[in-house]
Protein backbone atom coordinates (compact mmCIF):
# COMPACT_ATOMS: atom_id res chain seq x y z
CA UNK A 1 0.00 0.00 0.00
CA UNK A 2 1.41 3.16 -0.72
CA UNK A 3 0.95 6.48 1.43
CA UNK A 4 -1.41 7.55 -1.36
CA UNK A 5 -3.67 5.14 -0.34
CA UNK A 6 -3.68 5.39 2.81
CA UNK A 7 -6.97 6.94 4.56
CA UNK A 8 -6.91 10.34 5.24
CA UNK A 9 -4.17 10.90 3.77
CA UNK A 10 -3.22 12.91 0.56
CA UNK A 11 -0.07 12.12 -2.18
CA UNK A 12 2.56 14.14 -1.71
CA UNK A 13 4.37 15.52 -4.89
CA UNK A 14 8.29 14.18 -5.44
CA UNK A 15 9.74 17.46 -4.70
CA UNK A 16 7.48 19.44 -2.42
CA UNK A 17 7.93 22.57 -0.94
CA UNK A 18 9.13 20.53 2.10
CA UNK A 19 11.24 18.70 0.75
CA UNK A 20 13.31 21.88 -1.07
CA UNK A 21 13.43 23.01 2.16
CA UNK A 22 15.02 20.04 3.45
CA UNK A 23 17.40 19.64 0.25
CA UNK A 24 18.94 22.94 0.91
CA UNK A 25 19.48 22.85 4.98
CA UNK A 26 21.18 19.22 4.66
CA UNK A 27 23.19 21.02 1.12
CA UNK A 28 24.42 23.78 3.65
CA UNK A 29 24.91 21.40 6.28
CA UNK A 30 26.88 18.69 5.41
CA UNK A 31 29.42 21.64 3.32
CA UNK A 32 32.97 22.20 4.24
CA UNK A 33 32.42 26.30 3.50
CA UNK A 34 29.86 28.39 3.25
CA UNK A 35 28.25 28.24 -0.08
CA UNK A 36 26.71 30.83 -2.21
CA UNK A 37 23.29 30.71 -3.93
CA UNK A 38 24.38 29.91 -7.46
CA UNK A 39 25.95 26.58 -6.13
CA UNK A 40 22.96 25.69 -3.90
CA UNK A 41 21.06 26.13 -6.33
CA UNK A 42 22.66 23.43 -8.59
CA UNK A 43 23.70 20.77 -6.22
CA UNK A 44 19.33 21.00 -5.51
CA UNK A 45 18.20 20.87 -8.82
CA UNK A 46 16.45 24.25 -8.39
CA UNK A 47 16.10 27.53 -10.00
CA UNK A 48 18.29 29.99 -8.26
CA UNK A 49 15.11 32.25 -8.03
CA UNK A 50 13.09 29.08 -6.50
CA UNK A 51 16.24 28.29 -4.16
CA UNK A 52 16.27 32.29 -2.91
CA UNK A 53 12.59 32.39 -2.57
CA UNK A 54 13.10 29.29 -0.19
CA UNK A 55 16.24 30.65 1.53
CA UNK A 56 14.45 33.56 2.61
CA UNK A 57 12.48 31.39 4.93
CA UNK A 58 14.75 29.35 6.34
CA UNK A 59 16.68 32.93 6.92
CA UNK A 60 14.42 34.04 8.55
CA UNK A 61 13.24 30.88 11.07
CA UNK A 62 16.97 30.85 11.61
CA UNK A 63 17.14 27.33 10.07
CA UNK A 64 20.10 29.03 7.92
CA UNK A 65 22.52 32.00 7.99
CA UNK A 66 23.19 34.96 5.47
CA UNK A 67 26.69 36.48 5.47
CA UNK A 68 26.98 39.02 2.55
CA UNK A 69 26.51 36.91 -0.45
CA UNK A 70 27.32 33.25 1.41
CA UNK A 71 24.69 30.91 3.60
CA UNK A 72 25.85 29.08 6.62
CA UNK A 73 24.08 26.61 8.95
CA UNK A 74 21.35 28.99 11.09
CA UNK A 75 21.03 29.13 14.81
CA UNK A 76 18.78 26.90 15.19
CA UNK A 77 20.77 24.04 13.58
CA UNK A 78 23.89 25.29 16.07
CA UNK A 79 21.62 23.72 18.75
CA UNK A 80 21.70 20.27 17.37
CA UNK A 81 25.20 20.11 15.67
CA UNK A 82 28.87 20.74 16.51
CA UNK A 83 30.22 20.86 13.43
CA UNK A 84 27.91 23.06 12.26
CA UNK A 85 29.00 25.26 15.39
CA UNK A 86 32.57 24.82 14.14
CA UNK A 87 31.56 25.30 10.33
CA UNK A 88 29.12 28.64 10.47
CA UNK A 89 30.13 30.33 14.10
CA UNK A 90 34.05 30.68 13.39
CA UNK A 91 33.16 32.02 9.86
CA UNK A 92 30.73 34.75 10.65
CA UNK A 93 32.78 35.28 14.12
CA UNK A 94 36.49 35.70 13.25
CA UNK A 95 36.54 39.41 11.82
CA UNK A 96 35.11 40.21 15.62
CA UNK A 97 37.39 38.09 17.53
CA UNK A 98 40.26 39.62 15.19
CA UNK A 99 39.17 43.04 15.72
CA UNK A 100 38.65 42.89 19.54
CA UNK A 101 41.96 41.48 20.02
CA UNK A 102 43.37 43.94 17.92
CA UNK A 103 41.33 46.74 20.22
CA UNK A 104 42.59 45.53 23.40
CA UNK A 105 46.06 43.56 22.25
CA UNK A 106 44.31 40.73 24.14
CA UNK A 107 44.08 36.82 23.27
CA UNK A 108 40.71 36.69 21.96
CA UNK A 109 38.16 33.26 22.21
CA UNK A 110 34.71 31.88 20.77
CA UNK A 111 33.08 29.18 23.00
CA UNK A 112 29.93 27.71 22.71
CA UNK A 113 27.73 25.61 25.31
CA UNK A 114 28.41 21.80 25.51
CA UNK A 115 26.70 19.28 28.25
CA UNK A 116 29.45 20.12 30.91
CA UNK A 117 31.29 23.42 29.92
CA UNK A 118 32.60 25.61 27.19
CA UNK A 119 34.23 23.80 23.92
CA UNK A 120 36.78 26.62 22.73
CA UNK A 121 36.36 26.58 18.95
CA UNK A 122 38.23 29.56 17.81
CA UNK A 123 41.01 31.88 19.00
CA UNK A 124 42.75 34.96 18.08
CA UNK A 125 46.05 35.59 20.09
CA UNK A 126 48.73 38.01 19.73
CA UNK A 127 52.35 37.49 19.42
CA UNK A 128 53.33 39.02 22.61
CA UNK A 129 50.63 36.38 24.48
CA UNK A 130 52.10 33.81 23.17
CA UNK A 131 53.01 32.16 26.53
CA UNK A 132 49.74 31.71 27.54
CA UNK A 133 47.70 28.68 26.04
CA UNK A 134 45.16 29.40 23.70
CA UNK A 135 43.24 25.81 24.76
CA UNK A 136 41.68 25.56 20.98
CA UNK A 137 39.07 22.29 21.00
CA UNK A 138 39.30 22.55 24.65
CA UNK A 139 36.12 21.40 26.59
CA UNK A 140 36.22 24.16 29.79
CA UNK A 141 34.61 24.07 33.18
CA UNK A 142 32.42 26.39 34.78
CA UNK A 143 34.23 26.53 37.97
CA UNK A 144 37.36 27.86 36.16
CA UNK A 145 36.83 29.66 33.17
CA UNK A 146 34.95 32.70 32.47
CA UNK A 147 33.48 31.79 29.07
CA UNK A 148 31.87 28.57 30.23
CA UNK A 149 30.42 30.81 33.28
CA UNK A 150 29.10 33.37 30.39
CA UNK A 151 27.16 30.98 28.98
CA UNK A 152 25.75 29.35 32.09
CA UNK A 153 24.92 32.64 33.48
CA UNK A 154 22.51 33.27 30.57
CA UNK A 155 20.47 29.99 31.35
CA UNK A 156 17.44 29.64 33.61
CA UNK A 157 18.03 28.00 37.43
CA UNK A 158 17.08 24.73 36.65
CA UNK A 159 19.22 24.48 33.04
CA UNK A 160 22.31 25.90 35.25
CA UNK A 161 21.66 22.71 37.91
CA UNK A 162 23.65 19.84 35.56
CA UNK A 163 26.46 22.25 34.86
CA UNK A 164 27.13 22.86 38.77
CA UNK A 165 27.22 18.94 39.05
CA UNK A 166 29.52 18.52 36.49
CA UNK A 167 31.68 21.55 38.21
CA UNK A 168 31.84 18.98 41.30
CA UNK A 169 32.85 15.88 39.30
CA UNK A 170 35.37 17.99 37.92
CA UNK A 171 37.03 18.66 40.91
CA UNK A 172 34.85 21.75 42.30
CA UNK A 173 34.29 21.28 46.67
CA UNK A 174 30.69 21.13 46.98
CA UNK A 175 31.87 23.14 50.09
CA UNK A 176 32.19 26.08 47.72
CA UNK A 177 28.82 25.46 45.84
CA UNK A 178 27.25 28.63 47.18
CA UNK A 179 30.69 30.63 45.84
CA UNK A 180 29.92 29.79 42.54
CA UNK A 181 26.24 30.01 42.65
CA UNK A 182 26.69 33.89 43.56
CA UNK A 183 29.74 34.12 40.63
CA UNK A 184 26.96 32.85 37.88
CA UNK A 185 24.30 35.01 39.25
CA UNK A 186 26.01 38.41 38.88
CA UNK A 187 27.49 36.96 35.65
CA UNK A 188 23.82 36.73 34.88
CA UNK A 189 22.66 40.32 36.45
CA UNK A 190 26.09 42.34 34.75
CA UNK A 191 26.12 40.11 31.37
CA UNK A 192 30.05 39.90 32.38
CA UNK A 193 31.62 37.29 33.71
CA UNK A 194 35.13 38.13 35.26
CA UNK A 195 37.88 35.42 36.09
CA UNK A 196 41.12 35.30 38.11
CA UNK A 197 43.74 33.26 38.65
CA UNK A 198 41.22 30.26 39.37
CA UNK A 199 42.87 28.27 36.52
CA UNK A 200 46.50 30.14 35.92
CA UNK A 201 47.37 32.92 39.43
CA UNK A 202 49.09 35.11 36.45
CA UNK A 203 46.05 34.56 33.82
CA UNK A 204 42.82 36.78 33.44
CA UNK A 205 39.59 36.44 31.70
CA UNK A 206 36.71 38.63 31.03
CA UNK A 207 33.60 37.46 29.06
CA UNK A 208 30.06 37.66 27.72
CA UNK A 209 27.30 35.43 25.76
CA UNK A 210 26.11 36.52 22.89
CA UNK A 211 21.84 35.48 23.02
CA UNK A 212 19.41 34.18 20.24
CA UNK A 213 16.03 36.28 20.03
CA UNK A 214 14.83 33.83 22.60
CA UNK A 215 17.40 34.60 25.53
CA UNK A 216 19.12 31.36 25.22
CA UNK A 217 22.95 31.50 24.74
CA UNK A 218 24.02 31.08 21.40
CA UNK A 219 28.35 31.48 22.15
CA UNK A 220 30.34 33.80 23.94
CA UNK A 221 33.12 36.00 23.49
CA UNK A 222 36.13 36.00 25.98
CA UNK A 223 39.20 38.19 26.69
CA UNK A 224 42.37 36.65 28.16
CA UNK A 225 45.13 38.64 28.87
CA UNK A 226 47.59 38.62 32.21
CA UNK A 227 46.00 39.59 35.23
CA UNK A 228 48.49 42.67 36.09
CA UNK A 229 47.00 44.29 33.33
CA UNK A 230 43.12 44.04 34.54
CA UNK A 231 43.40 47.22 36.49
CA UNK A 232 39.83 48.84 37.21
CA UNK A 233 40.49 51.58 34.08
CA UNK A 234 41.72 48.46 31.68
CA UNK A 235 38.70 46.43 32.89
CA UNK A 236 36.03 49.17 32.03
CA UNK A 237 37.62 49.91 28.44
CA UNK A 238 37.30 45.91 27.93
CA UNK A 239 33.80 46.06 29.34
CA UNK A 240 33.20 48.41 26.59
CA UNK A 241 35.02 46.62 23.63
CA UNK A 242 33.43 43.23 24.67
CA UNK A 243 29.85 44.80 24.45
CA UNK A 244 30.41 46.43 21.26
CA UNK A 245 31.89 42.82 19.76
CA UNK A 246 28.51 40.72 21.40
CA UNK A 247 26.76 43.65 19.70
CA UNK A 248 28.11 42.71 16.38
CA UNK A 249 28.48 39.24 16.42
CA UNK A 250 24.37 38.88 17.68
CA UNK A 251 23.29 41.43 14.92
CA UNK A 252 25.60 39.13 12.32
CA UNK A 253 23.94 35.83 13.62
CA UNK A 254 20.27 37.43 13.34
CA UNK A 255 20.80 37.68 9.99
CA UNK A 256 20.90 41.64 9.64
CA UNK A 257 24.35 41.60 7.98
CA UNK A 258 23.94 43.21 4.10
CA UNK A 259 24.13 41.30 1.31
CA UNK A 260 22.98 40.63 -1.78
CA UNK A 261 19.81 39.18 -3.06
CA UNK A 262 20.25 37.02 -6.10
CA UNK A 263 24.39 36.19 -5.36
């Protein structure tokens, strides 16, 4: 029996609207680098007017990314896939990580949220830091690092409550449970989350999550530098830099980043 036989049900045409969809999320997907529409629009079988028509959608549910005239994986397929983190987040963020380290002559990282910390996926660091590790495709603890603290700040009480258990099997006293607890919440109330010396006594780290429309944490941006130069008039000018990067970065990733319409 075939599922045009089937009661209530109705045939559904080879290549429905659907399924185009479909063809171009898994296209963009399963690339190596960002494609353009011209070359979507061939390994689908479509029209390139037919593919845009379609991409504008998906743009705008956030199932896909625009960045000038190239689409990436969307925001809401960087909650289900890694490499798609890897593939479309380090594209669209490395001209901001570049250009706050160049601001601030700081080591510069993009970390996204994994079960039990921050994954470091991309880095920026300057020559002179070049003694301090830049812990690329490292998985990071709460209890430890800022950017992983970032992240967790921007979730709700109960989504924070595996991450704090994972913080103890990691090697964080449940004696100083509370300690963190407070560190998260005024992460949470300042958008800044401010480490030092809990993983290096010489090493600093100042950071902030970058949020999807819905408040949920989509990565975060995170300074590192050494902690003699986090003075009080250093750490406001970084405050400033690191808002103005989020700023970016969360315009770029809601799609609001010119480009052009038919490649």
């Amino acid at each position: 029996m075939t599922s045009a036989t089937v009661e209530g049900t109705l045939p559904r045409p080879a290549s429905s609207a659907v399924d185009k969809a479909l063809d171009l999320i898994e296209i963009v997907v399963q690339a190596n680098r960002p494609l353009r529409l011209s070359e979507l629009a061939h390994q689908a079988g479509m029209h390139r007017a037919t593919a845009y028509r379609i991409l504008v959608d998906l743009v705008r549910r956030g199932w896909i990314m625009r960045s000038q005239d190239h689409y990436l994986p969307g925001t809401v397929v960087l909650q289900f896939s890694q490499a798609a983190a890897a593939n479309s987040l380090v594209v669209l963020s490395r001209p901001v990580l570049q250009a706050l380290s160049d601001q601030t002559a700081m080591m510069v990282n993009l970390q996204v949220l994994e079960p039990d910390g921050g994954r470091v996926i991309d880095v920026v660091r300057p020559p002179r830091l070049a003694m301090i590790t830049d812990l690329l495709g490292e998985l990071l603890p709460i209890h430890k690092f800022a950017g992983p603290m970032a992240l967790v700040s921007a979730l709700d009480e109960a989504a924070r409550v595996p991450y704090l258990r994972a913080a103890e099997q990691q090697g964080h006293p449940p004696a100083a449970r509370d300690e963190l607890l407070r560190d998260i919440e005024v992460a949470g109330r300042t958008g800044f989350a401010l480490e030092r010396g809990r993983n290096e006594e010489v090493i600093a780290s100042l950071s902030r999550a970058v949020l999807s429309g819905n408040g949920r944490p989509i990565c975060a941006l995170t300074i590192v530098g050494l902690d003699s130069e986090f003075d009080d008039p250093t750490l406001a000018k970084l405050k400033e830099h690191l808002t103005a990067a989020t700023d970016e970065l969360q315009r770029t990733l809601s799609g609001t980043t010119p480009g052009a319409d038919l490649d």
